[in-house]
C-alpha atoms as a PDB file:
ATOM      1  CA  UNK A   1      76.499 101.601  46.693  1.00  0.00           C
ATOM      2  CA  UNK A   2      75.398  98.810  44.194  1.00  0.00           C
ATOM      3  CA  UNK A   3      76.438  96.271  47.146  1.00  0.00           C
ATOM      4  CA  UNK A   4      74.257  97.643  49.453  1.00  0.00           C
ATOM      5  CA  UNK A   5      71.007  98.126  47.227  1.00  0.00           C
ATOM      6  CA  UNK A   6      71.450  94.285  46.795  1.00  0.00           C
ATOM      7  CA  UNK A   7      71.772  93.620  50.279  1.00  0.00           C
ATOM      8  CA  UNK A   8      69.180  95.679  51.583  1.00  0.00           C
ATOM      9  CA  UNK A   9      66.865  94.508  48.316  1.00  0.00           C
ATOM     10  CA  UNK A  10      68.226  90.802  49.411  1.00  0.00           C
ATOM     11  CA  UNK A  11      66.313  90.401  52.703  1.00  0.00           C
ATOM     12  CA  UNK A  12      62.999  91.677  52.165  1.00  0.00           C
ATOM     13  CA  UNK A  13      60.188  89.076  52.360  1.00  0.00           C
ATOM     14  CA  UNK A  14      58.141  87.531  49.504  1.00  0.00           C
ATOM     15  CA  UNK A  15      57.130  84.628  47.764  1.00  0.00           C
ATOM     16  CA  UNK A  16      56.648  83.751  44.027  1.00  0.00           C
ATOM     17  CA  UNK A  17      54.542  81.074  42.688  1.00  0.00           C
ATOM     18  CA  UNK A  18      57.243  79.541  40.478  1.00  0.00           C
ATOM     19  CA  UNK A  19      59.997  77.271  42.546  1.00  0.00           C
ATOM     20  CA  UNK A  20      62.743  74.960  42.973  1.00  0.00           C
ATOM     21  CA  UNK A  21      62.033  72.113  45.650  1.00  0.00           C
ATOM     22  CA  UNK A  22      65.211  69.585  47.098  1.00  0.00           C
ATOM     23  CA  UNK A  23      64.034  67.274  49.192  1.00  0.00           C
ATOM     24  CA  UNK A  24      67.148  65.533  51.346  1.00  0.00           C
ATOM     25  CA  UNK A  25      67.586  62.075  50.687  1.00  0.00           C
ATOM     26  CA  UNK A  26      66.628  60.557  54.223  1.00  0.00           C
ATOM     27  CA  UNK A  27      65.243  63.035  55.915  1.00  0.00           C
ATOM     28  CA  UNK A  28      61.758  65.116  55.861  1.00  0.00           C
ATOM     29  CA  UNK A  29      62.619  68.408  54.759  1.00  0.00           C
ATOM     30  CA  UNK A  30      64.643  70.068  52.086  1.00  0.00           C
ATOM     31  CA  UNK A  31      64.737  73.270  50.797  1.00  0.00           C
ATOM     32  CA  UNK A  32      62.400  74.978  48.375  1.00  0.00           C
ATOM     33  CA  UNK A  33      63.733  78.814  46.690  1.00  0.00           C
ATOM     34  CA  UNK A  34      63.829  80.503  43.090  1.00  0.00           C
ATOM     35  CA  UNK A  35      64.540  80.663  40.500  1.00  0.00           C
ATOM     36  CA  UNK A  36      62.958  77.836  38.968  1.00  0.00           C
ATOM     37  CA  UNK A  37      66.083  75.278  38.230  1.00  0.00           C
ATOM     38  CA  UNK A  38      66.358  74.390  34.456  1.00  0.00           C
ATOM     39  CA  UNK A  39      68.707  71.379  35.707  1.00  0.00           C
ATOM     40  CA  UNK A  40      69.084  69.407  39.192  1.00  0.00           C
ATOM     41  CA  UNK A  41      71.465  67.424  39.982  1.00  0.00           C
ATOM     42  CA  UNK A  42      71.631  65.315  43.694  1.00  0.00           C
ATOM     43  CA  UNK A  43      73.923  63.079  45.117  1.00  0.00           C
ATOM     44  CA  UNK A  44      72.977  61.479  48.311  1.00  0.00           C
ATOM     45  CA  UNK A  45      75.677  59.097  49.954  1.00  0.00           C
ATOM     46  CA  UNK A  46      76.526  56.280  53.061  1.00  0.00           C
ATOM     47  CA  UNK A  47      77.736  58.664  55.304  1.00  0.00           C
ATOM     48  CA  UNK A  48      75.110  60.893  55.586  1.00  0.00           C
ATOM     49  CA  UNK A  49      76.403  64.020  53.552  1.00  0.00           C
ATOM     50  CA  UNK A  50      73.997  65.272  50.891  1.00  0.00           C
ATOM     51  CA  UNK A  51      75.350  67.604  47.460  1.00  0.00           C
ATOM     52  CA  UNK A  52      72.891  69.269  45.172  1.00  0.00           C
ATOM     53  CA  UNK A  53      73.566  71.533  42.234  1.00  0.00           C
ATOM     54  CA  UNK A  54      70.952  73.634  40.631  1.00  0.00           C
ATOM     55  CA  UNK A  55      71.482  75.306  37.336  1.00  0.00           C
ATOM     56  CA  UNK A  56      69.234  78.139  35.484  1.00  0.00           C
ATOM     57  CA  UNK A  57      69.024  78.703  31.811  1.00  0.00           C
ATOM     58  CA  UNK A  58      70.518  82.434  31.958  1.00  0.00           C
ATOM     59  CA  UNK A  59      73.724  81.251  34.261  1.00  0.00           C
ATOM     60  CA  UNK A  60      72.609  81.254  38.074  1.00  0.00           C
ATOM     61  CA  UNK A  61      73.974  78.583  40.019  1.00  0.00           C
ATOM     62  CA  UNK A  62      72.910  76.656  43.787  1.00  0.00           C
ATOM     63  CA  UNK A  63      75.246  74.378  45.036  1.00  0.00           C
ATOM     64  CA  UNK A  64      74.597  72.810  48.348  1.00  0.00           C
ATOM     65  CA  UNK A  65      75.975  71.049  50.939  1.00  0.00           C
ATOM     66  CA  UNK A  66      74.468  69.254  54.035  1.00  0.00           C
ATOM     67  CA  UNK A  67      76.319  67.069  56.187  1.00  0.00           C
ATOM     68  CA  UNK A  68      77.020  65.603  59.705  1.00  0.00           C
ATOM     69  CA  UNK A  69      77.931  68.831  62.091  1.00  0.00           C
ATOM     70  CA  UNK A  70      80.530  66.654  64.139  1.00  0.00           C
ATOM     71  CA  UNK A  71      82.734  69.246  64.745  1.00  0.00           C
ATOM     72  CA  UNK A  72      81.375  71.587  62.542  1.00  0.00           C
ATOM     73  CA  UNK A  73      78.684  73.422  64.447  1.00  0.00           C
ATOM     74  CA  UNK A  74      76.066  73.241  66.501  1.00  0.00           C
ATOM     75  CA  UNK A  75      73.638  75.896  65.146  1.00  0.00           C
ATOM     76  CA  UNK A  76      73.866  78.492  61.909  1.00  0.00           C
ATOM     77  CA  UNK A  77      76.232  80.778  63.458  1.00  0.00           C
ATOM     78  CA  UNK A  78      79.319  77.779  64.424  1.00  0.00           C
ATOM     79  CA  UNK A  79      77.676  76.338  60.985  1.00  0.00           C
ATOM     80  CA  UNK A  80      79.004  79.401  59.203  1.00  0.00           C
ATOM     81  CA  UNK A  81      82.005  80.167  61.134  1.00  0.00           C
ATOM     82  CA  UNK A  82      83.306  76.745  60.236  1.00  0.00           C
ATOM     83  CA  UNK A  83      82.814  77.220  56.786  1.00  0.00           C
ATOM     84  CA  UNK A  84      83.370  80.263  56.100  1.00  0.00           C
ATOM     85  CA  UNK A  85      86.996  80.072  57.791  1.00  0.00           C
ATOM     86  CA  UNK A  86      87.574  77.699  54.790  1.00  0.00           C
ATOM     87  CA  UNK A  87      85.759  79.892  51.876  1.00  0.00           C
ATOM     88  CA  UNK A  88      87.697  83.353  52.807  1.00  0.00           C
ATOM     89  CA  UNK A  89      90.897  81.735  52.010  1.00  0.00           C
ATOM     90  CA  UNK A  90      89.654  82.036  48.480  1.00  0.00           C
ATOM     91  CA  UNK A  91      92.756  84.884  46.879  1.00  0.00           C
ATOM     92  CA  UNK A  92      89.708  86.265  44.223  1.00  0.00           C
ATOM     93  CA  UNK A  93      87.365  87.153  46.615  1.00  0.00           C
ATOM     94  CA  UNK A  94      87.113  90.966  46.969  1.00  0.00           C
ATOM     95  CA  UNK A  95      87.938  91.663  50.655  1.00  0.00           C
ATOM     96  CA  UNK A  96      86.429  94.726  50.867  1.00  0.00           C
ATOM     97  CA  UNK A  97      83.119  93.365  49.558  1.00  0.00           C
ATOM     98  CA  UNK A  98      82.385  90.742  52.429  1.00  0.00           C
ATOM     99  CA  UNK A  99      79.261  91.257  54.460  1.00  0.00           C
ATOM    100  CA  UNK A 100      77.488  89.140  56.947  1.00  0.00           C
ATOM    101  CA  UNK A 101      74.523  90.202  55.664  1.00  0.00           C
ATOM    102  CA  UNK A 102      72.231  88.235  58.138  1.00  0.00           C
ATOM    103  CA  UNK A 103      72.652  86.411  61.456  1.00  0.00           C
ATOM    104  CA  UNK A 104      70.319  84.940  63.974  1.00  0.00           C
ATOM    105  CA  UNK A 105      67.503  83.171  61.783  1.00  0.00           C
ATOM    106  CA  UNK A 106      67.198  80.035  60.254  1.00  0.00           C
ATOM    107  CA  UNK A 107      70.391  80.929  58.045  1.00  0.00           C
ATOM    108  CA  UNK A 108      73.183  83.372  58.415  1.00  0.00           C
ATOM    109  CA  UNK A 109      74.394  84.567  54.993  1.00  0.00           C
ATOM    110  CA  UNK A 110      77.767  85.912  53.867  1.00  0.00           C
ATOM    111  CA  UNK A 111      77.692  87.816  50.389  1.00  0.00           C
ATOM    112  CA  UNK A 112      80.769  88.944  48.739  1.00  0.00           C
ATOM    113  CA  UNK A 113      82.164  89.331  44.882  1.00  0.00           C
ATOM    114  CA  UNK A 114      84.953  87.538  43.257  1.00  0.00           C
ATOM    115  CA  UNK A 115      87.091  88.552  40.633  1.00  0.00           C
ATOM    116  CA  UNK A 116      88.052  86.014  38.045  1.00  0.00           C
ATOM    117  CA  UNK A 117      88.268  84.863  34.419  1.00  0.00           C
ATOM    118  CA  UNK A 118      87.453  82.277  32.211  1.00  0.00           C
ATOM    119  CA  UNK A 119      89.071  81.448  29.207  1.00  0.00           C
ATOM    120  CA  UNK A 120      90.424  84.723  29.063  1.00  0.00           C
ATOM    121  CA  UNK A 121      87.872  86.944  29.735  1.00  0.00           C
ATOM    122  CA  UNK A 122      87.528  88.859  32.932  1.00  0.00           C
ATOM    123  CA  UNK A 123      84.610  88.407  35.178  1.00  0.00           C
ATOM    124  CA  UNK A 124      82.538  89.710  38.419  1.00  0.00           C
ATOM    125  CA  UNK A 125      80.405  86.567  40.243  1.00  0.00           C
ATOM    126  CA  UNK A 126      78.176  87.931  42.927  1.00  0.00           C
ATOM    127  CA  UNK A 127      77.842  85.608  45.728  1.00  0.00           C
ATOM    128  CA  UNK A 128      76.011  84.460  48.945  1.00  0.00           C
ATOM    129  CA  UNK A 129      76.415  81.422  50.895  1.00  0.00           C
ATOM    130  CA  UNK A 130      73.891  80.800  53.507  1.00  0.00           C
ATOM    131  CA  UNK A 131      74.689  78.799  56.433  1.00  0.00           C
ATOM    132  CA  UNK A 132      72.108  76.695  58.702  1.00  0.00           C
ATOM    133  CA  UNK A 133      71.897  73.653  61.202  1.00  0.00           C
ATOM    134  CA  UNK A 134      69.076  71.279  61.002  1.00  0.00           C
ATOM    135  CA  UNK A 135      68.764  67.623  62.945  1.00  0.00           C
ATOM    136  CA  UNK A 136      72.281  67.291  63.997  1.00  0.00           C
ATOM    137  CA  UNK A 137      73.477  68.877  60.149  1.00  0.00           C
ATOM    138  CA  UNK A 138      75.560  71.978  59.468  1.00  0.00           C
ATOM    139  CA  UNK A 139      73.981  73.170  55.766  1.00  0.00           C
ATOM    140  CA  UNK A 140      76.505  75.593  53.393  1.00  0.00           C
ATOM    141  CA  UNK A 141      74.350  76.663  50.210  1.00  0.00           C
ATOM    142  CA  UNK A 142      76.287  78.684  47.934  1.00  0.00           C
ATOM    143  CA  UNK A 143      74.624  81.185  45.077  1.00  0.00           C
ATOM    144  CA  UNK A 144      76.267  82.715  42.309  1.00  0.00           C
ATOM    145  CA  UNK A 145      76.021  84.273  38.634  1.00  0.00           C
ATOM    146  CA  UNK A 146      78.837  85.698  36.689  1.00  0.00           C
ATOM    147  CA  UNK A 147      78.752  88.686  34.685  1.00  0.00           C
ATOM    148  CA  UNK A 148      81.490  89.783  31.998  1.00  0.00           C
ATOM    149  CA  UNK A 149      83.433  92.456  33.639  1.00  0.00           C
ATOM    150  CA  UNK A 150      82.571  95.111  31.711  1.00  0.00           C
ATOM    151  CA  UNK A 151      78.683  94.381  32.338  1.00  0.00           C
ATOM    152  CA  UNK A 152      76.559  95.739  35.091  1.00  0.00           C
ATOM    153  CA  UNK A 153      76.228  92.430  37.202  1.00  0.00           C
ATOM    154  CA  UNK A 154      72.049  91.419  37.167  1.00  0.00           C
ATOM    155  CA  UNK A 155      71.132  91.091  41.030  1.00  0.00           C
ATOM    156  CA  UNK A 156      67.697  89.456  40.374  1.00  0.00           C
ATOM    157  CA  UNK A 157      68.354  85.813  40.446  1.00  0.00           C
ATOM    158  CA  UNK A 158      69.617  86.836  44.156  1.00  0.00           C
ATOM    159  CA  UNK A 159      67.228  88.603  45.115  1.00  0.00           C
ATOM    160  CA  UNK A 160      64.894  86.219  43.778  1.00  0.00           C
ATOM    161  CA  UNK A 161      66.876  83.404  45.700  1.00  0.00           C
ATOM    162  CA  UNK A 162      66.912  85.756  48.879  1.00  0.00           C
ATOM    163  CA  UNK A 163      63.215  86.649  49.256  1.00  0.00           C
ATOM    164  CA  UNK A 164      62.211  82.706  48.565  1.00  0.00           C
ATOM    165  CA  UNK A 165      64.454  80.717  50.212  1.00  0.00           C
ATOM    166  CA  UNK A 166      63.740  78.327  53.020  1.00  0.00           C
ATOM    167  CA  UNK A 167      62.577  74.866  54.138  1.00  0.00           C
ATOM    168  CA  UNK A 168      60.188  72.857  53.365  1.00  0.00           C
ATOM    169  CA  UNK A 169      58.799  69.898  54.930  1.00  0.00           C
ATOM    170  CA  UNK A 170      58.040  66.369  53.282  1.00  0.00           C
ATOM    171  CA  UNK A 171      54.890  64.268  53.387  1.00  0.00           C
END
C-alpha cells in the first residue's frame, strides 16, 4: 500500500522554487529537478557520453547517464527497455516491487526497492530510474535514498524529484 501512495503521490504536477540545474556539456538543454543538490559532480567526455551525480545533505542521490542511442533506442520507451534489461538483473531488487510507473511522455520511469546492507546493517533504497531520448541520446537517470531497515523509508525527496523533474533549455 505504501508503494502505491508513492507512486500515485509521484506523478502529480508541481513546481518548487528551489532547484538543481545540469546543463549537458555540448548541447542546449539539461535537466533541471529537486531537491536542491548539496554536491554536483559532471563528467563530460570525447565520445559523446555525459555522467552526472547529484548528492543531498540528508542522503538522496541522482546519478545520470546520457549517451549516443546507437543501438540503444530510438525514443524513451526502446531507451528504457534497453536499460532496464540490464538493471533487473540486479539479485537485491525486490521483484514484486517493480512498476512501470509511467510511459509515453518525455520519460518512462521504472520504480522498485532493493534490499541490501552496508557494513552490516540492513537496508531498504527506494528507487526510480527514468528513461528518455533527446537529439539522437538515450538518457537513464537513476534516484535513490536508503533507509535503515527497521525505519519507515521517507518518500519526499521522490516525490520532490517526481513532481519537478524535466528539461531545461540553455541560452
Amino acid at each position: 500500500m505504501k508503494n502505491t501512495f508513492f507512486l500515485v503521490a509521484m506523478f502529480c504536477a508541481g513546481q518548487s522554487l528551489a532547484s538543481t540545474t545540469v546543463m549537458i556539456d555540448g548541447a542546449n538543454w539539461g535537466f533541471k529537478f529537486d531537491p536542491t543538490s548539496a554536491q554536483t559532480r559532471k563528467n563530460g567526455s570525447a565520445a559523446a557520453e555525459f555522467q552526472f551525480e547529484v548528492v543531498t545533505r540528508d542522503g538522496f542521490i541522482i546519478t545520470g547517464f546520457v549517451e549516443p542511442a546507437e543501438g540503444k533506442g530510438t525514443n524513451a520507451a526502446t531507451c528504457r527497455s534497453f536499460y532496464w534489461q540490464l538493471s533487473s538483473k540486479n539479485p537485491a531488487i525486490v521483484k514484486d516491487s517493480i512498476l512501470v510507473a509511467s510511459k509515453g511522455g518525455p520519460f518512462e520511469v521504472v520504480s522498485y526497492v532493493v534490499n541490501g546492507s552496508e557494513q552490516g546493517q540492513r537496508l531498504v533504497q527506494v528507487n526510480a530510474n527514468y528513461y528518455g531520448f533527446r537529439d539522437g541520446k538515450c538518457i537513464d537517470i537513476h534516484v535513490s535514498q536508503a533507509f535503515p531497515e527497521s525505519a519507515e523509508p521517507d518518500y519526499s525527496n521522490l516525490l520532490s524529484f517526481a513532481k519537478s523533474f524535466r528539461y531545461t533549455d540553455g541560452k
